[in-house]
Every structure is written in C-alpha cells, then in structure tokens.
C-alpha atoms as a PDB file:
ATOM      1  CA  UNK A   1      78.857 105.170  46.506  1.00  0.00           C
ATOM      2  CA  UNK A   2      81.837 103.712  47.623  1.00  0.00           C
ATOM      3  CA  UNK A   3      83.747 102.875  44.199  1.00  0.00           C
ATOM      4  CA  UNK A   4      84.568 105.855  42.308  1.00  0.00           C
ATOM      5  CA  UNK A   5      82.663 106.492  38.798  1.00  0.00           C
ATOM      6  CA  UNK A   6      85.887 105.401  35.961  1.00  0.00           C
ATOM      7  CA  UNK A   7      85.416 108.612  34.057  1.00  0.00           C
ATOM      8  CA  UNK A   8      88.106 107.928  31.224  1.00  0.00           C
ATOM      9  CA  UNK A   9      90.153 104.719  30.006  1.00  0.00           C
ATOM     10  CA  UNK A  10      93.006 106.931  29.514  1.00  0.00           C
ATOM     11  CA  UNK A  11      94.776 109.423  31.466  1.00  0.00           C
ATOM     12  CA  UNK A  12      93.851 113.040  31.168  1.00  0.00           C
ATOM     13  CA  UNK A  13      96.703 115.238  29.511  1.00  0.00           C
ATOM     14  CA  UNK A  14      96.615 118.421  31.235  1.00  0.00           C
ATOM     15  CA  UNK A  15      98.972 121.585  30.673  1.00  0.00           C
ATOM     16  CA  UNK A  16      99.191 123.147  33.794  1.00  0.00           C
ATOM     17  CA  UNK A  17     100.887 126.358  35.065  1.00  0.00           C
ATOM     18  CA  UNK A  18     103.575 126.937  37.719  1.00  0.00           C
ATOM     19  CA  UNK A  19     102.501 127.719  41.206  1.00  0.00           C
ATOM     20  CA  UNK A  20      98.514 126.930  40.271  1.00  0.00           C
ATOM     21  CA  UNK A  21      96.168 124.535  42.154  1.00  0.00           C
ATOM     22  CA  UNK A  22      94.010 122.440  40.517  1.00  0.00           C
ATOM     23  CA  UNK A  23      91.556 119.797  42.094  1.00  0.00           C
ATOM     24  CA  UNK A  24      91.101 116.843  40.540  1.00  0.00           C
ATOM     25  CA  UNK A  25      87.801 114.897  40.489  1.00  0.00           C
ATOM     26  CA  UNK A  26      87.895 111.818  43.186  1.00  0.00           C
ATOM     27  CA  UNK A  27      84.668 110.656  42.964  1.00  0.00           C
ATOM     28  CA  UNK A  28      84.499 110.315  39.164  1.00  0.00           C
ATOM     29  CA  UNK A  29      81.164 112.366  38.355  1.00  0.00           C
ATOM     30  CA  UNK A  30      82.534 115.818  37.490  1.00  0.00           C
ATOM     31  CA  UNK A  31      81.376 116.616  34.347  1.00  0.00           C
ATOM     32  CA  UNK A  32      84.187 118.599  33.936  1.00  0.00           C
ATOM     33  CA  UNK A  33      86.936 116.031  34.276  1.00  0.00           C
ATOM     34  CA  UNK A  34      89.704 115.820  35.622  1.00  0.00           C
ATOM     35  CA  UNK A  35      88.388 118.650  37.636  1.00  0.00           C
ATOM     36  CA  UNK A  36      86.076 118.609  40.606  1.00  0.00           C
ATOM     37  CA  UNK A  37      82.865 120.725  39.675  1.00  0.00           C
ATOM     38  CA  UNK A  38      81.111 119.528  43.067  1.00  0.00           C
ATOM     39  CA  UNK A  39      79.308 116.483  42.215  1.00  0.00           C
ATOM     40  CA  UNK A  40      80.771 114.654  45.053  1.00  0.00           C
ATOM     41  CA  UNK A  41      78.684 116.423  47.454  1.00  0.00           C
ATOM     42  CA  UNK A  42      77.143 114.273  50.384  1.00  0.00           C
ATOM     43  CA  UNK A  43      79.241 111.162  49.358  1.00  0.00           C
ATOM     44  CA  UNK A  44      82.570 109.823  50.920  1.00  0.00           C
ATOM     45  CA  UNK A  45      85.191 111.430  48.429  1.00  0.00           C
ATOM     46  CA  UNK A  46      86.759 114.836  48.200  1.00  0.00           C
ATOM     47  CA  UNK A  47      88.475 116.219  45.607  1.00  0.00           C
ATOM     48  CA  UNK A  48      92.841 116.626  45.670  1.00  0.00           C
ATOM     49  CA  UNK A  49      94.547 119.212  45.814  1.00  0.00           C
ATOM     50  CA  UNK A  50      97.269 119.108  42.927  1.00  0.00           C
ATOM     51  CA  UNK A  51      99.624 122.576  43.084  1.00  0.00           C
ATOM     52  CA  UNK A  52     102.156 122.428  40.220  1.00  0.00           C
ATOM     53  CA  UNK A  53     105.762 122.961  40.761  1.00  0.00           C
ATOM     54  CA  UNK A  54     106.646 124.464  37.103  1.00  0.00           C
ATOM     55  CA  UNK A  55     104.716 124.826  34.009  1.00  0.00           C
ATOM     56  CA  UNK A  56     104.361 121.713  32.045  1.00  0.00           C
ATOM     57  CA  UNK A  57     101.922 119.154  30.794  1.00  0.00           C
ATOM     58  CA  UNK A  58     100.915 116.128  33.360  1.00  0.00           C
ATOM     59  CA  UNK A  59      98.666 113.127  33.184  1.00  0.00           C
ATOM     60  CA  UNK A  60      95.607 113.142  35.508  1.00  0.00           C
ATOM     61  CA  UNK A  61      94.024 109.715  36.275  1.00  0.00           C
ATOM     62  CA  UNK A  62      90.804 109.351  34.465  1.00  0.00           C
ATOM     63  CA  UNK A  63      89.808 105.746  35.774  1.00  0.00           C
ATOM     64  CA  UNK A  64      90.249 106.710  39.152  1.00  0.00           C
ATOM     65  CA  UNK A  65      92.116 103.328  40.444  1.00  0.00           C
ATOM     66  CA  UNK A  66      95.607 104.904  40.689  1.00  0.00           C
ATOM     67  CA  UNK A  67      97.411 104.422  44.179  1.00  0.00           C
ATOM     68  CA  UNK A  68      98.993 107.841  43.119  1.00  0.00           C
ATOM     69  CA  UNK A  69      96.367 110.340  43.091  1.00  0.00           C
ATOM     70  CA  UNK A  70      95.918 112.482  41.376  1.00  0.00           C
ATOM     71  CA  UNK A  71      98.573 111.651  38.452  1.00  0.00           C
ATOM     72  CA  UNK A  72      98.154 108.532  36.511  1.00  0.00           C
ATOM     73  CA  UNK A  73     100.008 105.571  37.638  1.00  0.00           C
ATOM     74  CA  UNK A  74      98.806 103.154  34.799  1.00  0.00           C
ATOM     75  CA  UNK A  75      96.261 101.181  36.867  1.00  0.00           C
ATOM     76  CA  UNK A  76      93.857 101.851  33.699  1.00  0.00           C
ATOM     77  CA  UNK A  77      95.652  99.222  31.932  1.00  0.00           C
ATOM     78  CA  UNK A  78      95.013  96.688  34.942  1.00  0.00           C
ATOM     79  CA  UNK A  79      91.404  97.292  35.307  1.00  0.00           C
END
C-alpha cells in the first residue's frame, strides 16, 4: 500500500489537552481514527507524533492528503 486509506471527508475535531501526545493514524486503517491503533504494521507508514502546546480543540486530517500532517490543511476539498 502506498496511498494512504481516506478515512474521513472531513477533518477530525479533536479536544486535546496541554502537554499530551497523541499519534495520529498515517496509513488510514485505524479503526480508531484519527488515532493510530497499529494497523499500519508491515506497510510503509508510521504514525505522527502530535504533542499539544495548550488545551484546545484541533482538526486532524481525516483524508490523509494534507502536506501538513497531522492537522488538516483542507486538501479534502481538492481531492
């Protein structure tokens, strides 16, 4: 698999908490979206790393396409 899986047509709205990681899902497969639950294993993606800097609600990509992973850059809308 070389393409990620588009697991949403819209961003995920996430509230997330200051100082926490979070990994979001690369590959598209998770089935716990945004979030990486493994399913990538023994293909080419890995999940990123996303630590927030205060406490506050963010958009995770859910199509996968963005050039600004992990947040949503609007690429949904393109593709």
């Amino acid at each position: 698999m070389s393409k990620p899986v588009r697991a949403s047509d819209t961003p995920y709205g996430i509230e997330v908490e200051a100082e926490k990681t979070y990994f979001w899902c690369a590959c598209g497969q998770s089935e716990n979206q945004p979030f990486c639950d493994g399913s990538h294993k023994g293909s080419e993606f890995t999940p990123v790393k996303y630590t927030a800097k205060e406490s506050t609600k963010v958009y995770f990509c859910g199509c996968k396409s963005t050039n600004n992973q992990p947040m949503c850059d609007g690429s949904h809308k393109k593709s």
